[in-house]
C-alpha atoms as a PDB file:
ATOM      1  CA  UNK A   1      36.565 -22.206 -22.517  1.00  0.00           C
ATOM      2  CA  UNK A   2      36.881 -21.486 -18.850  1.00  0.00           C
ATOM      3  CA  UNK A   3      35.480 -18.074 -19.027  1.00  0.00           C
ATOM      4  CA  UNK A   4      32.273 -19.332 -21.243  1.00  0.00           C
ATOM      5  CA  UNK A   5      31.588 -21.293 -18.507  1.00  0.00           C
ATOM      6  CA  UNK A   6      31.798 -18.795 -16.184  1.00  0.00           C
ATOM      7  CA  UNK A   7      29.705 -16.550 -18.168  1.00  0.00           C
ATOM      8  CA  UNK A   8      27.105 -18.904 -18.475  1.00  0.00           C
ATOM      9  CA  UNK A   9      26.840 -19.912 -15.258  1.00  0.00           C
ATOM     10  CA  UNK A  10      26.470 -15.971 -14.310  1.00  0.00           C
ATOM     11  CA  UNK A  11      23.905 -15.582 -16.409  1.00  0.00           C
ATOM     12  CA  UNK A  12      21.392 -18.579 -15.346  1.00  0.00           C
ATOM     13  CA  UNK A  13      22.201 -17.390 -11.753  1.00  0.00           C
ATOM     14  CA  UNK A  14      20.952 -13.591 -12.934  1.00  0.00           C
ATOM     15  CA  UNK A  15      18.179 -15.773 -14.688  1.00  0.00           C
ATOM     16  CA  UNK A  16      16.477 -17.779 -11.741  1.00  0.00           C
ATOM     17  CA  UNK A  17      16.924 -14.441  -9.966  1.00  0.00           C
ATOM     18  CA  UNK A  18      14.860 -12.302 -12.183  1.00  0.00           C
ATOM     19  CA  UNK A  19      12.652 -15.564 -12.486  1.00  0.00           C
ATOM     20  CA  UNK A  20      12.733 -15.577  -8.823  1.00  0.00           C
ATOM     21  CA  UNK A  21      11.892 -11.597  -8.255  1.00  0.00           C
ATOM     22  CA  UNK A  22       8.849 -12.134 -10.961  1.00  0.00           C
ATOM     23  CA  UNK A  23       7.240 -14.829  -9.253  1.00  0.00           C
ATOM     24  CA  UNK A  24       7.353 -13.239  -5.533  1.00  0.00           C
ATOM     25  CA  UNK A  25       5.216 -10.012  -7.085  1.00  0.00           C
ATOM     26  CA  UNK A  26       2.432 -12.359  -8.402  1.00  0.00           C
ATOM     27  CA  UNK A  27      -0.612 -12.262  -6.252  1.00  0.00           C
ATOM     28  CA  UNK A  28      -1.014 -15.151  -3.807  1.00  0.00           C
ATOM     29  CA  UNK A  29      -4.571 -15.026  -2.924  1.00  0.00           C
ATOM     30  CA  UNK A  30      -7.797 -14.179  -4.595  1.00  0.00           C
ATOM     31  CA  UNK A  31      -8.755 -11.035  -2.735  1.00  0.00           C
ATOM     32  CA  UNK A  32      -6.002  -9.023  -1.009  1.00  0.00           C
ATOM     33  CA  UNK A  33      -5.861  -5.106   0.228  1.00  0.00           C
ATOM     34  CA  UNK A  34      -2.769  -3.353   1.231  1.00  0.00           C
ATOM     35  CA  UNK A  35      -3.494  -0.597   3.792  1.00  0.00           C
ATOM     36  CA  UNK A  36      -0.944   2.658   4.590  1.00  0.00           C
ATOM     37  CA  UNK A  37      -1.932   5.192   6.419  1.00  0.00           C
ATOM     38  CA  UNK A  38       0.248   8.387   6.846  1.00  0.00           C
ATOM     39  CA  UNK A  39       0.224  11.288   8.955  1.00  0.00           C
ATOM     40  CA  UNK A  40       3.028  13.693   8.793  1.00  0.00           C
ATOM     41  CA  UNK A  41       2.926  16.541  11.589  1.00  0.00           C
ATOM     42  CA  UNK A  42       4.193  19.498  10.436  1.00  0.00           C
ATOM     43  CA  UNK A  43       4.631  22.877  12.685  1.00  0.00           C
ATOM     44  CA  UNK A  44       2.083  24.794  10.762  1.00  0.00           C
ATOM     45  CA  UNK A  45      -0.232  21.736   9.442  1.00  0.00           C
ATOM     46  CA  UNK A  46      -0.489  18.219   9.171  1.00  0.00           C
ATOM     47  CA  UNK A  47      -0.373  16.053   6.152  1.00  0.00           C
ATOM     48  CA  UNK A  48      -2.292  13.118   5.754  1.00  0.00           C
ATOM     49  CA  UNK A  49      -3.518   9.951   3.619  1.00  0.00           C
ATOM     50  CA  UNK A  50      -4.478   6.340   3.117  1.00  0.00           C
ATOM     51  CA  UNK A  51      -3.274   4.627   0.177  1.00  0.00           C
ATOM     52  CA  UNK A  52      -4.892   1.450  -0.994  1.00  0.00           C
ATOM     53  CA  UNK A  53      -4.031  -0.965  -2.987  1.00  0.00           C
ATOM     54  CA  UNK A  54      -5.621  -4.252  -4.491  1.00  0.00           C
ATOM     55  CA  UNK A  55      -2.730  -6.779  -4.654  1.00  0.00           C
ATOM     56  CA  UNK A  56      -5.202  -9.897  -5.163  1.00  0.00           C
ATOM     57  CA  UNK A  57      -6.357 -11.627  -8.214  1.00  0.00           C
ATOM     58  CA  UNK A  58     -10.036 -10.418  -8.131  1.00  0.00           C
ATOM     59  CA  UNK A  59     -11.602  -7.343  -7.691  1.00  0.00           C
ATOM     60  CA  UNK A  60     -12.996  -5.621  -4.439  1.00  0.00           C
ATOM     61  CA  UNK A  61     -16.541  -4.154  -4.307  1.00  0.00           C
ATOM     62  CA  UNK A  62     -18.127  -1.739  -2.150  1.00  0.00           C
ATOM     63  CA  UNK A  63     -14.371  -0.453  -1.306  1.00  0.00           C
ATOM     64  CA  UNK A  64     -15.220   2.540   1.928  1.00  0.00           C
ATOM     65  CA  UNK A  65     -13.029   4.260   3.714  1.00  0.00           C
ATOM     66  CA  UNK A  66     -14.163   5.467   7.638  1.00  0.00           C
ATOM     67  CA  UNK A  67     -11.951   7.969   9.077  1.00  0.00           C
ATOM     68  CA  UNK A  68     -13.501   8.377  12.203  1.00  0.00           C
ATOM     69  CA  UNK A  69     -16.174  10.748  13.496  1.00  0.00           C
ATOM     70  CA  UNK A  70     -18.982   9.762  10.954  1.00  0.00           C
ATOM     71  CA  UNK A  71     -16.240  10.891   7.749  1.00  0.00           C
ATOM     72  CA  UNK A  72     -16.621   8.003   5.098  1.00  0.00           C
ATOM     73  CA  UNK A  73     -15.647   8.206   1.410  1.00  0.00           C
ATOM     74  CA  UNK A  74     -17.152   5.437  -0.677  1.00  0.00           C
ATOM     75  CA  UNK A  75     -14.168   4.044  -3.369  1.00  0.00           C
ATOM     76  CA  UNK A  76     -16.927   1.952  -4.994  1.00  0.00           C
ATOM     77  CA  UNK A  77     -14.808  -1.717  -7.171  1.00  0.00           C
ATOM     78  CA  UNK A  78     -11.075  -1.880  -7.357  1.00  0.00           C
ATOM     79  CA  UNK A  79      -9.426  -3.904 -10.195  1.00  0.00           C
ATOM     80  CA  UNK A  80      -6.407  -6.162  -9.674  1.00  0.00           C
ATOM     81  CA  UNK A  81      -3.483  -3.867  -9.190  1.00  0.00           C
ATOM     82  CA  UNK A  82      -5.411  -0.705  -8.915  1.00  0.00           C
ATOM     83  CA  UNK A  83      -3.832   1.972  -6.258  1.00  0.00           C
ATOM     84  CA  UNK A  84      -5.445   4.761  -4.794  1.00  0.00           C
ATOM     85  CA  UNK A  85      -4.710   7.808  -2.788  1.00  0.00           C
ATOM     86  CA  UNK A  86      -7.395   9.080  -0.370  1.00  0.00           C
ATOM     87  CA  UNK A  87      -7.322  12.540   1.598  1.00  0.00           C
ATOM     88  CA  UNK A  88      -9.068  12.581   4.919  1.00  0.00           C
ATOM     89  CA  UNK A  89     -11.381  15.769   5.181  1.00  0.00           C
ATOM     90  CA  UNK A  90      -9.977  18.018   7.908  1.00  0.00           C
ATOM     91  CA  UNK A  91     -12.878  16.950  10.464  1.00  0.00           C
ATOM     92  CA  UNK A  92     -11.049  13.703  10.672  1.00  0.00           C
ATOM     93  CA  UNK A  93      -9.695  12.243  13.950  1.00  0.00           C
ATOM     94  CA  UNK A  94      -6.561  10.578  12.462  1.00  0.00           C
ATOM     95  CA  UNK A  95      -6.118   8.185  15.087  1.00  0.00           C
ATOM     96  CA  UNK A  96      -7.065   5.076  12.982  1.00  0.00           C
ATOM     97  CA  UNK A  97      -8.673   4.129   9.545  1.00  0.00           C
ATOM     98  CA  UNK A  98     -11.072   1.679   8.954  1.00  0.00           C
ATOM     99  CA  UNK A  99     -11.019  -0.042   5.419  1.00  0.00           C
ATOM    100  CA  UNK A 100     -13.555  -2.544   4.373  1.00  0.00           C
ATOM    101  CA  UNK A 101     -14.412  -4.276   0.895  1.00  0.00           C
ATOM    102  CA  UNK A 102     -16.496  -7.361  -0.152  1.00  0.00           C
ATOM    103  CA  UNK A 103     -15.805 -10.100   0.291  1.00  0.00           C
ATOM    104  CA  UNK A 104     -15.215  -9.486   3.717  1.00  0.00           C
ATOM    105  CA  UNK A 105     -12.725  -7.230   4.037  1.00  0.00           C
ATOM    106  CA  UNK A 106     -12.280  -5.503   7.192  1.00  0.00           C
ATOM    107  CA  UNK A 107      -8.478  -3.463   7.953  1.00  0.00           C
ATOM    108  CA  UNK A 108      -8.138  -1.205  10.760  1.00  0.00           C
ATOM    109  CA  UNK A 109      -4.685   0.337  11.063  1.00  0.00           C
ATOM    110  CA  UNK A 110      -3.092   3.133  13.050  1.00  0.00           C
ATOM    111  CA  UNK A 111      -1.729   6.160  11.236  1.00  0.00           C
ATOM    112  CA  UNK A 112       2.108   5.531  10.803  1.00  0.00           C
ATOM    113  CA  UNK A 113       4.060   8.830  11.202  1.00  0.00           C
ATOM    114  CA  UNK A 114       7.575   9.112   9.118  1.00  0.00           C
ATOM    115  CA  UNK A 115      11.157   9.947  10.989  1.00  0.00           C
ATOM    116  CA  UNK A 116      11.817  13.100  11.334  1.00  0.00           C
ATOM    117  CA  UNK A 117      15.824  13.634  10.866  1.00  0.00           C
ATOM    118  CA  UNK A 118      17.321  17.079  11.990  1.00  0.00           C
ATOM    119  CA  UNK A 119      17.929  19.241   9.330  1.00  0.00           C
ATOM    120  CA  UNK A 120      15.347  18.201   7.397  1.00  0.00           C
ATOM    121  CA  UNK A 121      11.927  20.151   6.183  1.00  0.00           C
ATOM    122  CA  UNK A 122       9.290  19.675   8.617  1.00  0.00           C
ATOM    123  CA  UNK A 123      11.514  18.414  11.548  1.00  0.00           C
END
């Protein structure tokens, strides 16, 4: 008897926090864009993108990307949930990106640059 109970009260606390986890991911607000820009300096080259991502409920038009220096690429409508991956051309500065959608969607973020540990590739 005692270890029923204990069971079932285990499992409604596993419940709500699956429940829980489920409900945090939905999107909040109608029209959202997550922004992360990475540059990773190598000794040889450097590696970099921009990764967008539509977390809203509605989808973004006219979706551009400007790199800096007169480089823009053009994404064009991004569903709910879509994610994509965007190279900057080599002419780029890679200072800052400049992301803007409609409705009125303007995101201007530095490049973020991963640790470098010793002993790893690249450090």
């Amino acid at each position: 008897m005692r270890l029923a109970l204990v069971a079932a009260i285990a499992g409604g606390i596993v419940a709500a926090a699956l429940v829980a986890m489920y409900v945090s991911r939905l999107p909040s607000s109608d029209y959202s864009l997550k922004v992360d820009a990475l540059k990773d300096e190598q000794s040889l080259f450097v590696n970099a993108r921009v990764v967008l991502e539509n977390n809203g409920r509605l989808p973004l038009k006219d979706v551009a990307v400007d790199f800096g220096n007169g480089t823009r690429e053009v994404i064009g409508t991004m569903d709910p949930g879509d994610r994509r991956d965007v190279s900057p051309p080599e002419t780029a500065q890679l200072e800052t990106v400049t992301v803007t959608a409609e409705p009125g969607i303007t995101i201007t973020q530095e490049y973020r640059k991963p640790i470098k540990l010793p002993g790893m590739i690249g450090s």
